[in-house]
N, C-alpha and C. Protein backbone atom coordinates (compact mmCIF):
# COMPACT_ATOMS: atom_id res chain seq x y z
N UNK A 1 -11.17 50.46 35.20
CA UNK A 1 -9.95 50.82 34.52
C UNK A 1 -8.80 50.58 35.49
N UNK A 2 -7.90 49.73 34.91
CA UNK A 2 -6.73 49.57 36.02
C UNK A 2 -5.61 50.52 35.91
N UNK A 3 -5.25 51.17 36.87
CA UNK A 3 -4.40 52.23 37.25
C UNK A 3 -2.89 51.64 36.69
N UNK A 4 -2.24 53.00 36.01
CA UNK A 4 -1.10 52.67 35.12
C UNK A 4 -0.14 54.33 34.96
N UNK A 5 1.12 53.90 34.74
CA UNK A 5 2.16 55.07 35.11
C UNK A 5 2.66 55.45 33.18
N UNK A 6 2.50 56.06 33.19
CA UNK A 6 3.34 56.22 31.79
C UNK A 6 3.20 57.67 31.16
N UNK A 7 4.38 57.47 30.32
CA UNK A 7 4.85 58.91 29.65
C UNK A 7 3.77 59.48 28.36
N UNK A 8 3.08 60.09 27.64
CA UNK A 8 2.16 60.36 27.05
C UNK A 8 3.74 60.66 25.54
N UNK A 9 2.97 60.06 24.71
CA UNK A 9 3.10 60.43 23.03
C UNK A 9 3.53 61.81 22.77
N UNK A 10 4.52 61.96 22.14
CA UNK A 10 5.00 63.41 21.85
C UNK A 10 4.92 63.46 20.38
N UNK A 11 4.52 64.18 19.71
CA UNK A 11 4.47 64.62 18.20
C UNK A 11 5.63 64.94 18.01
N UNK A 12 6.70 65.56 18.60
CA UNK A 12 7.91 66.07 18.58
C UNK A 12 8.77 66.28 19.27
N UNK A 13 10.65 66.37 19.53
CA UNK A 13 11.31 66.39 20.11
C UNK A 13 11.00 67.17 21.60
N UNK A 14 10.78 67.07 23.05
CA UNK A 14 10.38 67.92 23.97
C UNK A 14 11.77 67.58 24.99
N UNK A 15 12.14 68.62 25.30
CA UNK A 15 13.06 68.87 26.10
C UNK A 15 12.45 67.61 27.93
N UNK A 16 11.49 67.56 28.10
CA UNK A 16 10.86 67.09 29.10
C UNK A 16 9.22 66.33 29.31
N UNK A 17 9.18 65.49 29.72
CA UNK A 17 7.43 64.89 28.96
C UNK A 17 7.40 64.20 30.81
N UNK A 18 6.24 65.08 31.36
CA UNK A 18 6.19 64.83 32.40
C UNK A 18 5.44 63.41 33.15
N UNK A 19 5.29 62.26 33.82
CA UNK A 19 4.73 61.60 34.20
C UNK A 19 3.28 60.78 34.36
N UNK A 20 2.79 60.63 34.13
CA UNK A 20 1.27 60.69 34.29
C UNK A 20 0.61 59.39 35.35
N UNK A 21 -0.05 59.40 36.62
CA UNK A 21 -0.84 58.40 37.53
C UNK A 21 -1.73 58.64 36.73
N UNK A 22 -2.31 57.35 36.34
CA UNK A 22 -4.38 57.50 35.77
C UNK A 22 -5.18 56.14 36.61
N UNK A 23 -5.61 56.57 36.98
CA UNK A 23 -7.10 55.67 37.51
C UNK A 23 -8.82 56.19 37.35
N UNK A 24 -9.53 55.61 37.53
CA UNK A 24 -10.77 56.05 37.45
C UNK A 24 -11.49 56.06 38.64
N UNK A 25 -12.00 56.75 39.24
CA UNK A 25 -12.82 57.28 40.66
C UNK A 25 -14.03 57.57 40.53
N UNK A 26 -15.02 57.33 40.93
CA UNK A 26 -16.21 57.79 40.81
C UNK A 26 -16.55 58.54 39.80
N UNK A 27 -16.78 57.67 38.60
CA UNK A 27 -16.75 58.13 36.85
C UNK A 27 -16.37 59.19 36.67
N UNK A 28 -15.20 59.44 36.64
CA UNK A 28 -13.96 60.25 36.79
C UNK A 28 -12.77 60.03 36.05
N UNK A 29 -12.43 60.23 35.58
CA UNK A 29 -10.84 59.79 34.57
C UNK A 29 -9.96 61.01 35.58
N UNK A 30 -9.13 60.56 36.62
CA UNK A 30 -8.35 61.25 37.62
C UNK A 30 -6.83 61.20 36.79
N UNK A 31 -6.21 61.90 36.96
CA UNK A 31 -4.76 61.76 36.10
C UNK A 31 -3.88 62.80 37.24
N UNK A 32 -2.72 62.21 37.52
CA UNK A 32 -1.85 63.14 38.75
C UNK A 32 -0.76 63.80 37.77
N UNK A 33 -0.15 64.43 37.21
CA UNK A 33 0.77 64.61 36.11
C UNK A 33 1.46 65.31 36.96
N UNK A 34 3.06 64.71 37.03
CA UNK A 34 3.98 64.95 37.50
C UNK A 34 4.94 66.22 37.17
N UNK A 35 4.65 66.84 37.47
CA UNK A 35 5.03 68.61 37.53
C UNK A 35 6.02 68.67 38.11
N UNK A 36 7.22 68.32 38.60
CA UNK A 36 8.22 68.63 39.43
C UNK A 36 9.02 69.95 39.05
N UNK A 37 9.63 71.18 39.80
CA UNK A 37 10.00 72.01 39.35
C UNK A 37 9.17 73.29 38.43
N UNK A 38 7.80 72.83 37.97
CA UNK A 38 7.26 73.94 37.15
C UNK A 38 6.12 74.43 38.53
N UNK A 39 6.11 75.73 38.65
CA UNK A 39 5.10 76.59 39.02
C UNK A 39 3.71 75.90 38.79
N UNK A 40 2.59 75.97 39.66
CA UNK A 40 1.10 76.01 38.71
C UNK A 40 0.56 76.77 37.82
N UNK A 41 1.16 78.11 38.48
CA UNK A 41 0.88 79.34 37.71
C UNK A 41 1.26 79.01 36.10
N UNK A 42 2.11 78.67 36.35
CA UNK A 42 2.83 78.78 34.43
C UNK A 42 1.95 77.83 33.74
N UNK A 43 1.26 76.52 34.88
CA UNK A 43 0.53 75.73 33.16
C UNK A 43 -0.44 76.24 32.98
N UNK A 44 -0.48 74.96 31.38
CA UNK A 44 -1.56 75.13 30.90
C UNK A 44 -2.47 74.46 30.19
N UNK A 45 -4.00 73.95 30.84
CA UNK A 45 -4.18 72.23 30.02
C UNK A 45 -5.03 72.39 29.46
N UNK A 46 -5.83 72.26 28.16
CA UNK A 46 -6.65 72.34 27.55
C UNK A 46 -6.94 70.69 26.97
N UNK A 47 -8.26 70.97 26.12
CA UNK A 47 -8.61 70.24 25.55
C UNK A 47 -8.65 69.90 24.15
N UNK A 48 -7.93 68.92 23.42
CA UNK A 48 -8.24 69.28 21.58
C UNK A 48 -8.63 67.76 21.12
N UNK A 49 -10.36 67.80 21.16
CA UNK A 49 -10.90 66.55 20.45
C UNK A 49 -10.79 65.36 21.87
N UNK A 50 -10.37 64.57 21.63
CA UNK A 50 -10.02 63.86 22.51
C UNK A 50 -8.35 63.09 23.12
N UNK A 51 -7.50 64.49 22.85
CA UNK A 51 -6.65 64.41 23.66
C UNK A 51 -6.59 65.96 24.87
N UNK A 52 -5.91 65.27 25.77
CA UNK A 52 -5.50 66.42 26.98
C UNK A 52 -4.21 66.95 26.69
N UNK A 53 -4.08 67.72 26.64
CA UNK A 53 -2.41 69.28 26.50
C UNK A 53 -2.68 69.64 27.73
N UNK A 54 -0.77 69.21 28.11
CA UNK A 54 -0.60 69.75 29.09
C UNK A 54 0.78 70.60 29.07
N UNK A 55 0.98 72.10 29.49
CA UNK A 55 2.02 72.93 28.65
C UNK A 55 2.06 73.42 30.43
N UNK A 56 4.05 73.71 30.37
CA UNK A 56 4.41 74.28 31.24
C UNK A 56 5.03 74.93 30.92
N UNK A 57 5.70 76.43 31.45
CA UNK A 57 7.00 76.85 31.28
C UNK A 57 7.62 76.94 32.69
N UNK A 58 8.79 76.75 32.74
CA UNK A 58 9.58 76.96 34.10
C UNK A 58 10.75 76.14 34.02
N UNK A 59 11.71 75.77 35.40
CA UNK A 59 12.55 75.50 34.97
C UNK A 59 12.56 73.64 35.95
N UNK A 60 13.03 72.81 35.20
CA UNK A 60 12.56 71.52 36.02
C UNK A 60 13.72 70.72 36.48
N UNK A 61 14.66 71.70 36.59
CA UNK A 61 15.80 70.99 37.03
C UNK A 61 16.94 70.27 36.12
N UNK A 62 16.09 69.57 34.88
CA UNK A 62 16.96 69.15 34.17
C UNK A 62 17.13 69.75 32.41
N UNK A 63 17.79 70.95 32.97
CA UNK A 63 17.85 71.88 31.91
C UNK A 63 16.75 72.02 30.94
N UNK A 64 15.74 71.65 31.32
CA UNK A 64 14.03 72.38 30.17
C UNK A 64 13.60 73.14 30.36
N UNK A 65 13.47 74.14 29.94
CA UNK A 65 12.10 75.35 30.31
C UNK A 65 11.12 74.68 29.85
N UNK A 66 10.70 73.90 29.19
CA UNK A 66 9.19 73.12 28.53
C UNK A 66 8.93 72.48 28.99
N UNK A 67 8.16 72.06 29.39
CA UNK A 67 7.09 70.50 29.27
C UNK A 67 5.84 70.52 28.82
N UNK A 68 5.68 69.91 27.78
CA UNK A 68 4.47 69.56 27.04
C UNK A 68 4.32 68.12 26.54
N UNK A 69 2.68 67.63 26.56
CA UNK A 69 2.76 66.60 26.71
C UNK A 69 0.76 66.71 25.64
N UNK A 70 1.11 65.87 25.03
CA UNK A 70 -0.69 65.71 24.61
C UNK A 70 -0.91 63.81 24.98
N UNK A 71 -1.86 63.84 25.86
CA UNK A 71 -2.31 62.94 26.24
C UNK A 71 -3.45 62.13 25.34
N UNK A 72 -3.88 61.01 24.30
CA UNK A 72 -5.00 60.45 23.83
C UNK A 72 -5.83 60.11 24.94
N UNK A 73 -6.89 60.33 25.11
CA UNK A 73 -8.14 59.69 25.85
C UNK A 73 -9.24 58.47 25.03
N UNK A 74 -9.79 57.79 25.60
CA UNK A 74 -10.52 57.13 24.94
C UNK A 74 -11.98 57.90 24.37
N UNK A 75 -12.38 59.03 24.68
CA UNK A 75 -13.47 59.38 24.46
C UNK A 75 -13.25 61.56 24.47
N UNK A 76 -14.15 61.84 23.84
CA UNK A 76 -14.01 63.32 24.16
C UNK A 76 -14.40 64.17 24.96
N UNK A 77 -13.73 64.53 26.19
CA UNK A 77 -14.28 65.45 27.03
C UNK A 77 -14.78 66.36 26.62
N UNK A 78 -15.74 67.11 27.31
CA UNK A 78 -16.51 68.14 27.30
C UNK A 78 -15.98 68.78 28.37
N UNK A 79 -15.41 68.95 29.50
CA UNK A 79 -14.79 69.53 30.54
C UNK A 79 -14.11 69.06 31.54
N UNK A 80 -13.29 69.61 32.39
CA UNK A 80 -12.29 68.89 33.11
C UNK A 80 -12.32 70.18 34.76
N UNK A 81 -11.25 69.64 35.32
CA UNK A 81 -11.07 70.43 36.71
C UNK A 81 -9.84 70.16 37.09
N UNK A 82 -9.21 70.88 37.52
CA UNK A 82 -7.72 71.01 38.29
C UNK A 82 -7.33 71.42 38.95
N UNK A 83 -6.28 71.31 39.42
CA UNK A 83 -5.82 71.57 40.56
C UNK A 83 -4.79 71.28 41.64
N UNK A 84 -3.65 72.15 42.23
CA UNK A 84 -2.80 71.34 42.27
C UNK A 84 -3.16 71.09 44.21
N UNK A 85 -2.15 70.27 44.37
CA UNK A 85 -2.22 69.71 45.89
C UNK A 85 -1.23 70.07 46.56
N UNK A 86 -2.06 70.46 47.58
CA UNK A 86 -1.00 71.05 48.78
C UNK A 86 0.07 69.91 49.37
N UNK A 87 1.47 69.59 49.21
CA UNK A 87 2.55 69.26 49.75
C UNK A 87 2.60 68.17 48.88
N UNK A 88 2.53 67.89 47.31
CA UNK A 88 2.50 67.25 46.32
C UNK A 88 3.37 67.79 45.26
N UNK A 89 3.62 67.41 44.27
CA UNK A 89 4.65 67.91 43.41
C UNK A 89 3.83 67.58 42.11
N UNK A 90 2.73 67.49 41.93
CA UNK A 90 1.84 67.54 40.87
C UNK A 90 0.68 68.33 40.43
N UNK A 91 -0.52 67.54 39.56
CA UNK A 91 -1.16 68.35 39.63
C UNK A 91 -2.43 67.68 39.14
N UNK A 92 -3.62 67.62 39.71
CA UNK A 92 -4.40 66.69 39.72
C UNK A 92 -5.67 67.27 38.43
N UNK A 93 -6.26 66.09 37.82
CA UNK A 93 -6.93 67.00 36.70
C UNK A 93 -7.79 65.47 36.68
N UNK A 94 -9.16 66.20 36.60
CA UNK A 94 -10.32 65.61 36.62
C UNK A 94 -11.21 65.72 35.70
N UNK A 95 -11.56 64.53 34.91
CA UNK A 95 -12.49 64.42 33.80
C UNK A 95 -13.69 63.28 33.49
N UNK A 96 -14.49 63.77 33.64
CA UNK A 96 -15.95 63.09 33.84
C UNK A 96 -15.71 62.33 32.68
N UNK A 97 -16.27 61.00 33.04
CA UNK A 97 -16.74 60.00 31.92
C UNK A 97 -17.42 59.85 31.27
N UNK A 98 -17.92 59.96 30.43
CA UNK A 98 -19.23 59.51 29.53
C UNK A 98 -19.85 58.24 29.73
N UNK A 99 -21.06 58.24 29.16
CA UNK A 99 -21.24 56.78 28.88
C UNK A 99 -20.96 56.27 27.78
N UNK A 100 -20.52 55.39 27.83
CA UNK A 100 -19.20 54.10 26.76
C UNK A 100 -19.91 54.65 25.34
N UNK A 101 -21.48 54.40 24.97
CA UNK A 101 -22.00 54.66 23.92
C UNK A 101 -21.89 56.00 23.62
N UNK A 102 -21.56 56.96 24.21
CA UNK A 102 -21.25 58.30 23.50
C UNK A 102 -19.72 58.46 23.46
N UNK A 103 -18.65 57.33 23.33
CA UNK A 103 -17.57 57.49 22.96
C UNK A 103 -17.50 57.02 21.32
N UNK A 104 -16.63 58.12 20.99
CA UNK A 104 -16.15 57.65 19.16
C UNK A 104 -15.79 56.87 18.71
């Protein structure tokens, strides 16, 4: 999978739609989502089907308290991992791959 920068699909008007790095690592779907200004504490990422939600509250500098963002994936996770990085301004979130034939 070749590594690519872009803003994720909004269903609706969002005050802020944060960044997204994606590459794949050791059958891994790695995603860095650019958090600038929001706390870790405040998000919040879940899973629905096979997109990723990613919900913040705080304040990001450019007048939003929000950022929310639902990400499409090619396939449906079953679980993920996160976490943010020490002297980074993001927040790193890790999701195992399937194999191709158990994607929808």
């Amino acid at each position: 999978m070749s590594e690519l920068k872009t803003n994720p699909l909004a269903n609706r008007p969002e005050p802020w739609l944060p960044s997204f790095d994606v590459h794949e690592e050791n059958g891994e779907l790695v995603l860095h989502a650019g958090l600038e200004g929001f706390g870790c504490e405040g998000v919040e990422i879940s899973l629905d089907g096979g997109e990723l939600i990613v919900l913040a509250e705080g304040e990001n500098g450019q007048g939003g308290p929000v950022c929310y963002s639902r990400l499409p994936l090619p396939f449906e996770p079953c679980t993920l991992h996160a976490m943010s990085r020490s002297g980074y301004d993001d927040l790193e979130i890790r999701i195992p791959i399937p194999p191709e034939e158990e994607w929808p």
